[in-house]
C-alpha atoms as a PDB file:
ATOM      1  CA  UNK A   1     -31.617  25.830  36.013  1.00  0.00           C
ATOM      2  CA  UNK A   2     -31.405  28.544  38.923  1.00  0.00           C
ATOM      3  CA  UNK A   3     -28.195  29.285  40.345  1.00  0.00           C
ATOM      4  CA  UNK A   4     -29.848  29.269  43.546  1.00  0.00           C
ATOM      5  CA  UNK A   5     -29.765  25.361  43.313  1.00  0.00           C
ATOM      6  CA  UNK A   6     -30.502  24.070  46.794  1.00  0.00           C
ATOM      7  CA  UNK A   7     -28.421  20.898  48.708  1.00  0.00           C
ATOM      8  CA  UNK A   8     -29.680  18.518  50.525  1.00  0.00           C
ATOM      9  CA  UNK A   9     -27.750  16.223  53.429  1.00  0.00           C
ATOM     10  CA  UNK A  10     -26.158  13.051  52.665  1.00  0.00           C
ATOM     11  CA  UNK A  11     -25.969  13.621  49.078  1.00  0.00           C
ATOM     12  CA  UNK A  12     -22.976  14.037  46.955  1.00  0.00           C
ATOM     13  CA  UNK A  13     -22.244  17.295  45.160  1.00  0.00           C
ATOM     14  CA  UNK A  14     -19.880  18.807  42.780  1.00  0.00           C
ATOM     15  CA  UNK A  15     -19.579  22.475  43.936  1.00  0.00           C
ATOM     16  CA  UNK A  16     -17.271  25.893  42.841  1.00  0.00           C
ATOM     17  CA  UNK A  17     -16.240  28.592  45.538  1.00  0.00           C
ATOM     18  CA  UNK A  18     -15.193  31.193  43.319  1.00  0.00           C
ATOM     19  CA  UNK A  19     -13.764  35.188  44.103  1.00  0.00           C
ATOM     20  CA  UNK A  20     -15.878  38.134  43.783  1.00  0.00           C
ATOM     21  CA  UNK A  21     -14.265  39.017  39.874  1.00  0.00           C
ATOM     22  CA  UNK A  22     -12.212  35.860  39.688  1.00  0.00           C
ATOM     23  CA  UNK A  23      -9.887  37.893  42.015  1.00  0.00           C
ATOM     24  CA  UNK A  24      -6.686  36.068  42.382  1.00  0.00           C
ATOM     25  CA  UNK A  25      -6.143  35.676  46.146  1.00  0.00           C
ATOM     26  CA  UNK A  26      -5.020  32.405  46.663  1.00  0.00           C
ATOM     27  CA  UNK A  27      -2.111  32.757  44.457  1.00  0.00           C
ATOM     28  CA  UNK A  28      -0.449  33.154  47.986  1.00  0.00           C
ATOM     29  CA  UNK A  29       0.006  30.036  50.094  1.00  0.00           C
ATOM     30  CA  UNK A  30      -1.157  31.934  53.625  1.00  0.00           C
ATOM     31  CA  UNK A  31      -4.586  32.002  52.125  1.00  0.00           C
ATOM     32  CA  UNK A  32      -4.715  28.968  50.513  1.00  0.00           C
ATOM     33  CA  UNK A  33      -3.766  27.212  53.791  1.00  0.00           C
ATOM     34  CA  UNK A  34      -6.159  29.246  55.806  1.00  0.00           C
ATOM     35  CA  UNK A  35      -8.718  27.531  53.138  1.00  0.00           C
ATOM     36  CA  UNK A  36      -7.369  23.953  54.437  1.00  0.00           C
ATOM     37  CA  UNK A  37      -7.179  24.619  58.298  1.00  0.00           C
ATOM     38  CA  UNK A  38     -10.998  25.993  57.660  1.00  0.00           C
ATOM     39  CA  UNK A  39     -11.902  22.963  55.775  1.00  0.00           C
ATOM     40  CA  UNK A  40     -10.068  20.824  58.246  1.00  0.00           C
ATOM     41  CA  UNK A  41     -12.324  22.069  60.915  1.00  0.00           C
ATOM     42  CA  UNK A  42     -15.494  22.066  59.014  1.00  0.00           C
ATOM     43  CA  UNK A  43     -14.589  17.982  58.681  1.00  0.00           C
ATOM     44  CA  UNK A  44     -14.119  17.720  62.356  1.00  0.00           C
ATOM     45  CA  UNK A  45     -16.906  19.645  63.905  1.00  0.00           C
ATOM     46  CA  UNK A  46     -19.989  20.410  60.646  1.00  0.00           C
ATOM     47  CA  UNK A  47     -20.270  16.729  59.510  1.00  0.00           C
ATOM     48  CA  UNK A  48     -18.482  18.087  56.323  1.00  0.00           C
ATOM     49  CA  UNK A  49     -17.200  15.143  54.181  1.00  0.00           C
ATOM     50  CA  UNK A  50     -14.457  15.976  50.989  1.00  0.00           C
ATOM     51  CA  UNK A  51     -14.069  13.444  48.525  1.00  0.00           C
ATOM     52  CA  UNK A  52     -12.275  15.152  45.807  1.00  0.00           C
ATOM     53  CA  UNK A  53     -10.947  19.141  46.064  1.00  0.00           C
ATOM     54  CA  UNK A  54      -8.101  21.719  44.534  1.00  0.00           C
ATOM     55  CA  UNK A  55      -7.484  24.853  45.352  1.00  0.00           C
ATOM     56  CA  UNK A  56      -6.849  27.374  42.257  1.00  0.00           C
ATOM     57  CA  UNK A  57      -5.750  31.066  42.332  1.00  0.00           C
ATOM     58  CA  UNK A  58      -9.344  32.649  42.618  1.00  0.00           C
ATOM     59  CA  UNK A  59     -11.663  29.353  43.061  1.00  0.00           C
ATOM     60  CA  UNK A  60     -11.889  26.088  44.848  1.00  0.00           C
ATOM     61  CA  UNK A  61     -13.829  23.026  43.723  1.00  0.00           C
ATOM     62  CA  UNK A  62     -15.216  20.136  45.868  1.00  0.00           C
ATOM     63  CA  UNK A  63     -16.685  16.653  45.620  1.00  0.00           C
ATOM     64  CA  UNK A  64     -18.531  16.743  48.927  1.00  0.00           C
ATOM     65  CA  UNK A  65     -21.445  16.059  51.321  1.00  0.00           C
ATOM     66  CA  UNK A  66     -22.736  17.371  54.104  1.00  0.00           C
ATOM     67  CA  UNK A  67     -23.873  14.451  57.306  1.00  0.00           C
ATOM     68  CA  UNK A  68     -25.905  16.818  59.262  1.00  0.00           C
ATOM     69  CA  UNK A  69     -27.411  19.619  57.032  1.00  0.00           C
ATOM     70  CA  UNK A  70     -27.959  20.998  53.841  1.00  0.00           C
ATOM     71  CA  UNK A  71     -24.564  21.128  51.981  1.00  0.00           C
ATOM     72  CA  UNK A  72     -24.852  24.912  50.798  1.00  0.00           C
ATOM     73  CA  UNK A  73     -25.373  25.923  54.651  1.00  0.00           C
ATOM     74  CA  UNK A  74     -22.326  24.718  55.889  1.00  0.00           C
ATOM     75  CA  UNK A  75     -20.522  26.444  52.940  1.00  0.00           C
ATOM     76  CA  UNK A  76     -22.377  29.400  53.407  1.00  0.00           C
ATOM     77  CA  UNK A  77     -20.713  29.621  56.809  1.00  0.00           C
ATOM     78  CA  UNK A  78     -17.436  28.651  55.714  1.00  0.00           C
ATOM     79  CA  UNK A  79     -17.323  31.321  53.425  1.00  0.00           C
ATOM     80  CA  UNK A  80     -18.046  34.008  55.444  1.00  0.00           C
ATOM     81  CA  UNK A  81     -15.654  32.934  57.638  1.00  0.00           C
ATOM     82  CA  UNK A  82     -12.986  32.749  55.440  1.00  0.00           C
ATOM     83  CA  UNK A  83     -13.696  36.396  53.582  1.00  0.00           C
ATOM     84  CA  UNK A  84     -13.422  37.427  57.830  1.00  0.00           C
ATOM     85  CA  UNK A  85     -10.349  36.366  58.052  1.00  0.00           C
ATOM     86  CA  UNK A  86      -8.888  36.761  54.516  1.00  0.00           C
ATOM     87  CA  UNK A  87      -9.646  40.147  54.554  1.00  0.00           C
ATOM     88  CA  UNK A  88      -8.067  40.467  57.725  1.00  0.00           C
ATOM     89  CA  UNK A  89      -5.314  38.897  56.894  1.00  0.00           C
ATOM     90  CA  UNK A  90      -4.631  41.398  53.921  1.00  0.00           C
ATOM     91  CA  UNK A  91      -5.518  44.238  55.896  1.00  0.00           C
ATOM     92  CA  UNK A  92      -2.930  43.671  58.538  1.00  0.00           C
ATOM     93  CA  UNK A  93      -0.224  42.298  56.016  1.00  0.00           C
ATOM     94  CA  UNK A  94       2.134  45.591  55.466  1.00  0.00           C
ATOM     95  CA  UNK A  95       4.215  43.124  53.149  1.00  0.00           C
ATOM     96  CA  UNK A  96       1.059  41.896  50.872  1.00  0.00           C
ATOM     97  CA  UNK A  97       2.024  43.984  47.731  1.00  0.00           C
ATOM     98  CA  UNK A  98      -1.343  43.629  46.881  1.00  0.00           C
ATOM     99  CA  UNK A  99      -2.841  44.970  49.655  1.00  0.00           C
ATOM    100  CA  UNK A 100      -4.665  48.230  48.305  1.00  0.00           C
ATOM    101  CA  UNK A 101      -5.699  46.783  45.590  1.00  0.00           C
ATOM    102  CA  UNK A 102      -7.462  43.902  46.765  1.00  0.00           C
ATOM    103  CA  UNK A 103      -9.472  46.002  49.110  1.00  0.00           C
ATOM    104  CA  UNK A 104     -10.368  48.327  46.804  1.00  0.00           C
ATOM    105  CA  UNK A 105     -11.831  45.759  44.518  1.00  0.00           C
ATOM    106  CA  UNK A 106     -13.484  43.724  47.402  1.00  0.00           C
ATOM    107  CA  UNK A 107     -14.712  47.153  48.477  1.00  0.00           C
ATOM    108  CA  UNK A 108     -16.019  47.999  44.704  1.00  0.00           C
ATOM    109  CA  UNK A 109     -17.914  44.338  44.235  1.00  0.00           C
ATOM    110  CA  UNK A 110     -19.833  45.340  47.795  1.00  0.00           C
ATOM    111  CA  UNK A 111     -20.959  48.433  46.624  1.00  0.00           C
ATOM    112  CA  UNK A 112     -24.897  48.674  46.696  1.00  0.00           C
ATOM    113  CA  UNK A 113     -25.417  45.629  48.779  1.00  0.00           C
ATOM    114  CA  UNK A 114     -25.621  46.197  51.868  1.00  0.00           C
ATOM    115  CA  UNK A 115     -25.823  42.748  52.752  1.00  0.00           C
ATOM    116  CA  UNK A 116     -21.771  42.662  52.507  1.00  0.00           C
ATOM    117  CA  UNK A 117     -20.845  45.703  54.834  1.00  0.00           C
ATOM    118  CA  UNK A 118     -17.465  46.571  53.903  1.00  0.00           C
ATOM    119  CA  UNK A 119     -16.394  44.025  51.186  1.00  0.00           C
ATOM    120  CA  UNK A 120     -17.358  41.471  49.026  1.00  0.00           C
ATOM    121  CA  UNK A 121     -15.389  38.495  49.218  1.00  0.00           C
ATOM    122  CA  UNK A 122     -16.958  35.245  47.501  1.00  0.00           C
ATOM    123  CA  UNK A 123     -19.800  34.831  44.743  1.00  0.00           C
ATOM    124  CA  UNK A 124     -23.067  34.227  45.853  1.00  0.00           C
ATOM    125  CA  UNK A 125     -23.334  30.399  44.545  1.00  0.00           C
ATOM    126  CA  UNK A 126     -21.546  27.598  44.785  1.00  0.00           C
ATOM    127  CA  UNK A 127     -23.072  26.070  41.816  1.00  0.00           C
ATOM    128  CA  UNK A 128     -23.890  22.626  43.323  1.00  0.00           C
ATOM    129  CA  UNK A 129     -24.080  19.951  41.031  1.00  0.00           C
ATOM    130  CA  UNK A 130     -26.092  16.563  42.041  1.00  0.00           C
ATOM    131  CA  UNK A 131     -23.763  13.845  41.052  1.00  0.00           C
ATOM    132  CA  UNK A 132     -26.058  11.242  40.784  1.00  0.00           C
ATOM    133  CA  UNK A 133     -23.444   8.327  38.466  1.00  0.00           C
ATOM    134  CA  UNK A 134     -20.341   7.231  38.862  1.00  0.00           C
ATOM    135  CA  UNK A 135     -19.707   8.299  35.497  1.00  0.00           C
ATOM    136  CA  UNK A 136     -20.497  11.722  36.556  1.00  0.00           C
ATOM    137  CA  UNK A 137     -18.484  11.592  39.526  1.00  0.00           C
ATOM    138  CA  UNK A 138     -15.755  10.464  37.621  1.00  0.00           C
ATOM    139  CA  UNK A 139     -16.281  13.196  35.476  1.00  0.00           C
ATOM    140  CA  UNK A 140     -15.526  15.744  37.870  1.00  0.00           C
ATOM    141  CA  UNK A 141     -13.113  14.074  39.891  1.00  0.00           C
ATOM    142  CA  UNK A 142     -10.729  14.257  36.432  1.00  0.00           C
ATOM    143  CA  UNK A 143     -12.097  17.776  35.839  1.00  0.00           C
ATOM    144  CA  UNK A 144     -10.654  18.840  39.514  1.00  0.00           C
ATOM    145  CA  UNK A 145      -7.570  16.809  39.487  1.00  0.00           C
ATOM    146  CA  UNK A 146      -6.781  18.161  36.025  1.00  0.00           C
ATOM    147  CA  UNK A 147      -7.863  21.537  36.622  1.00  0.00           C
ATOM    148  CA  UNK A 148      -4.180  22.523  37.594  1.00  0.00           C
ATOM    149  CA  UNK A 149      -3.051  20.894  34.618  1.00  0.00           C
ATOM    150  CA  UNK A 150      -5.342  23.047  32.223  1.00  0.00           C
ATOM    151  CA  UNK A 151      -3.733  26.217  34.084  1.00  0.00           C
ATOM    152  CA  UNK A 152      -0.258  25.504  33.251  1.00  0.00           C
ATOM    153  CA  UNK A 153       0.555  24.926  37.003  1.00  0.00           C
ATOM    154  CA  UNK A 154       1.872  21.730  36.933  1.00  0.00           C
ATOM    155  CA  UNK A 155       2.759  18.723  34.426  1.00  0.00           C
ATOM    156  CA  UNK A 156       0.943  15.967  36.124  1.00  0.00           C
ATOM    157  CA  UNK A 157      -2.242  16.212  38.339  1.00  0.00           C
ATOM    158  CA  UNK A 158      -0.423  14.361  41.361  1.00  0.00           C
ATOM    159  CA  UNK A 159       2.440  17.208  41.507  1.00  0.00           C
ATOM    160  CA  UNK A 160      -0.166  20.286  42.446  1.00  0.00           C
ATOM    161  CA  UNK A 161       0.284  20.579  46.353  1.00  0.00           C
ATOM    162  CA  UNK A 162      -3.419  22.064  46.562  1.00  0.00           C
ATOM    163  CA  UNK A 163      -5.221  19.393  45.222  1.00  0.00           C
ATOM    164  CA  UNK A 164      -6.381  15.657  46.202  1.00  0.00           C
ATOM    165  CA  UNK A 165      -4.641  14.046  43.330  1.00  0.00           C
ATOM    166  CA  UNK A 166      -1.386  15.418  45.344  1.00  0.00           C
ATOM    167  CA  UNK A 167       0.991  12.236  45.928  1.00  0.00           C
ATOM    168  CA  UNK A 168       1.703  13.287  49.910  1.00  0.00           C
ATOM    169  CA  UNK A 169      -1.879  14.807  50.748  1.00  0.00           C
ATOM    170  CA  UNK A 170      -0.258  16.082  53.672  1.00  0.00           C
ATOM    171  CA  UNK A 171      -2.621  19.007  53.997  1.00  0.00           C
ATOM    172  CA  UNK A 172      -4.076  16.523  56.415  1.00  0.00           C
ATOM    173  CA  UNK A 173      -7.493  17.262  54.963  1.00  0.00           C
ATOM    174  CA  UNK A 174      -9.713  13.947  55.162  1.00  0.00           C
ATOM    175  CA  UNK A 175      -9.761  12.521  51.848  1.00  0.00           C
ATOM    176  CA  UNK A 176     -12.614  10.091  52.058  1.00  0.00           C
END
C-alpha cells in the first residue's frame, strides 16, 4: 500500500507522527507540552477529534478524526507548525544541551529538498490506518496505551503522563 495513504473526514484513523531519523526531541517535557497546547487548539478551532494518543521520545500516535476535512490536512498543518516552533524553541534555548546537535541533524535530513528551507523536522507520512472494527480499534488503542510500557518508561500504561491511558489526563486534551 502507498505511504501516501489519503484521509478522508469523519472517519476514524490510527496515525504515527514520527522525527526526521527517529530524533529524540520530546524526551524534554517543553516540547512534549508544546505538542498538547497544539493539539489542544487543533480540538478547539480544526474540528480535530482524539480518541486515543501518547506521546513517545521521537513519535506520537493518535486514534483520531477529522469533522471538517481530510484528516492528513489538518496534521499536515499541525506539523509544520510544531517543527516552527520546536525549532525555535531549540534555537533560542542557550540551556538545551542538545542544541547543536539537533540542528545540525534537522539541517542534514533537509538537505536536497528544498521544500524544507532550513530544516527538516517531521517524516513525510503519518501512516494513516482506516480502522474500520472495533477489534481493530481495540487493537491500537492497547498498542498506544502500551507503547510506553514496551519502552521501559513506565510499569503500567495508566502511570505514563503523555498518554490517554494516564489516570489524571490533566493535559486537558479532549479525550472523546
Amino acid at each position: 500500500m502507498s505511504e501516501y495513504r489519503k484521509t478522508t473526514a469523519n472517519e476514524l484513523f490510527y496515525v504515527t507522527l514520527t522525527t526526521v531519523g527517529w530524533i529524540d526531541v520530546f524526551s524534554r517535557d517543553n516540547y512534549k507540552q508544546l505538542l498538547v497546547e497544539n493539539l489542544r487548539y487543533c480540538q478547539q478551532h480544526e474540528g480535530l477529534e482524539i480518541y486515543a494518543y501518547v506521546i513517545m521520545s521521537n513519535h506520537l500516535h493518535l486514534i483520531a478524526a477529522s469533522r471538517n476535512k481530510e484528516l492528513s490536512q489538518l496534521l499536515g498543518r499541525f506539523k509544520g507548525h510544531t517543527a516552527k516552533k520546536i525549532i525555535s524553541m531549540i534555537e533560542s534555548d542557550t540551556y538545551e544541551s542538545r542544541r547543536e546537535w539537533l540542528l545540525y541533524l534537522f539541517a542534514w535530513f533537509a538537505k536536497g529538498n528544498k521544500q524544507y528551507g532550513k530544516y527538516h523536522f517531521w517524516q513525510y507520512t503519518n501512516h494513516p490506518t482506516l480502522l474500520y472494527s472495533q477489534e481493530v480499534i481495540m487493537q491500537k488503542l492497547n498498542y498506544i496505551h502500551q507503547n510506553p510500557v514496551r519502552a521501559g518508561l513506565v510499569t503500567e500504561p495508566e502511570h505514563y503522563l503523555y498518554s490517554s491511558a494516564h489516570i489524571a489526563h490533566h493535559l486537558e486534551l479532549e479525550v472523546l
